[in-house]
C-alpha atoms as a PDB file:
ATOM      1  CA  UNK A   1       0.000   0.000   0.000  1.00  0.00           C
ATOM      2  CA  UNK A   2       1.139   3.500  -0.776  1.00  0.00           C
ATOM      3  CA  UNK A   3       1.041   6.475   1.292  1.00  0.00           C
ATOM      4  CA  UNK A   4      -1.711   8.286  -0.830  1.00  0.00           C
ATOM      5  CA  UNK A   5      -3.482   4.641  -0.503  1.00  0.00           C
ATOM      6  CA  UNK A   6      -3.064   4.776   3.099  1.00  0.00           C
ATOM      7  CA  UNK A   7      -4.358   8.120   2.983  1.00  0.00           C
ATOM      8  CA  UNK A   8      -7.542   7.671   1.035  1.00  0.00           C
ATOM      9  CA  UNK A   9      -8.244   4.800   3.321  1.00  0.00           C
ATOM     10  CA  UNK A  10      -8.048   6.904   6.678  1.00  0.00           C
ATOM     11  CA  UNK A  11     -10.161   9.901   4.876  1.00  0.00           C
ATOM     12  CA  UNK A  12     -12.925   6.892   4.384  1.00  0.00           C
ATOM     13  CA  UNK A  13     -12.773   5.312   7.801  1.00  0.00           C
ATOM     14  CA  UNK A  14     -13.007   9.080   9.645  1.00  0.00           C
ATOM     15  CA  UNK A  15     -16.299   9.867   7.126  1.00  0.00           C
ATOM     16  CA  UNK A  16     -17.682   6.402   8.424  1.00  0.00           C
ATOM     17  CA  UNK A  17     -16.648   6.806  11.791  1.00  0.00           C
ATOM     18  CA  UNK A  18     -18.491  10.294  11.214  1.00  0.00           C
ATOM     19  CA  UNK A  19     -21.203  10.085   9.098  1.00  0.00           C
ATOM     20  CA  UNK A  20     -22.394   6.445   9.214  1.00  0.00           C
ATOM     21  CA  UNK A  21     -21.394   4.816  12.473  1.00  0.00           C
ATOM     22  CA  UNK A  22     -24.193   4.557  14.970  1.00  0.00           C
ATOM     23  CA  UNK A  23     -23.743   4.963  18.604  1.00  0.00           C
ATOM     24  CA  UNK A  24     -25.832   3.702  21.661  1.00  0.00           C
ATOM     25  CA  UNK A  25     -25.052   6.265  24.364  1.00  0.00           C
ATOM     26  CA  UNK A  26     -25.751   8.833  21.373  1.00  0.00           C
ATOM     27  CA  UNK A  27     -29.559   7.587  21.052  1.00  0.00           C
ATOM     28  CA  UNK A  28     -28.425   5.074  18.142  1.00  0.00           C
ATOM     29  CA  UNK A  29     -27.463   7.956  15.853  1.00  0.00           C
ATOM     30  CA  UNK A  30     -24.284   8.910  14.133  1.00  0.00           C
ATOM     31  CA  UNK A  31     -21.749  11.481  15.413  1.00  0.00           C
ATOM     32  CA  UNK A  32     -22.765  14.204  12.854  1.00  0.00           C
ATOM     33  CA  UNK A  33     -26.955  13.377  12.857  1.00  0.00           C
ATOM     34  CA  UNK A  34     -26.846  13.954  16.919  1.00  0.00           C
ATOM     35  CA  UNK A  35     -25.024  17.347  16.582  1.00  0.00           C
ATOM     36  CA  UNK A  36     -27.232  18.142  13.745  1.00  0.00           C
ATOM     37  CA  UNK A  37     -30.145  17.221  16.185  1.00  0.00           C
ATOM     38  CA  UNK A  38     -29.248  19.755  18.424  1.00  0.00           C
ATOM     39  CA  UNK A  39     -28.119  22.526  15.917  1.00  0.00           C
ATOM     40  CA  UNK A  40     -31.480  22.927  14.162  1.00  0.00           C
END
């Protein structure tokens, strides 16, 4: 694997970790739709 692989993999896994993954203490919702829960 190359560095720019390695790269593009990270950027993916912090958008999941983001955008997708789903956490219990967080009322099963993702990162970003709890603090838009809050922001509108």
């Amino acid at each position: 694997m190359t560095r720019k692989q390695a790269v593009e993999e990270i950027k993916k896994y912090i958008h999941w970790y983001n955008n997708e993954r789903i956490q219990k203490k967080l009322g099963y919702l993702s990162p970003i739709q709890y603090r838009l829960k809050f922001t509108n």
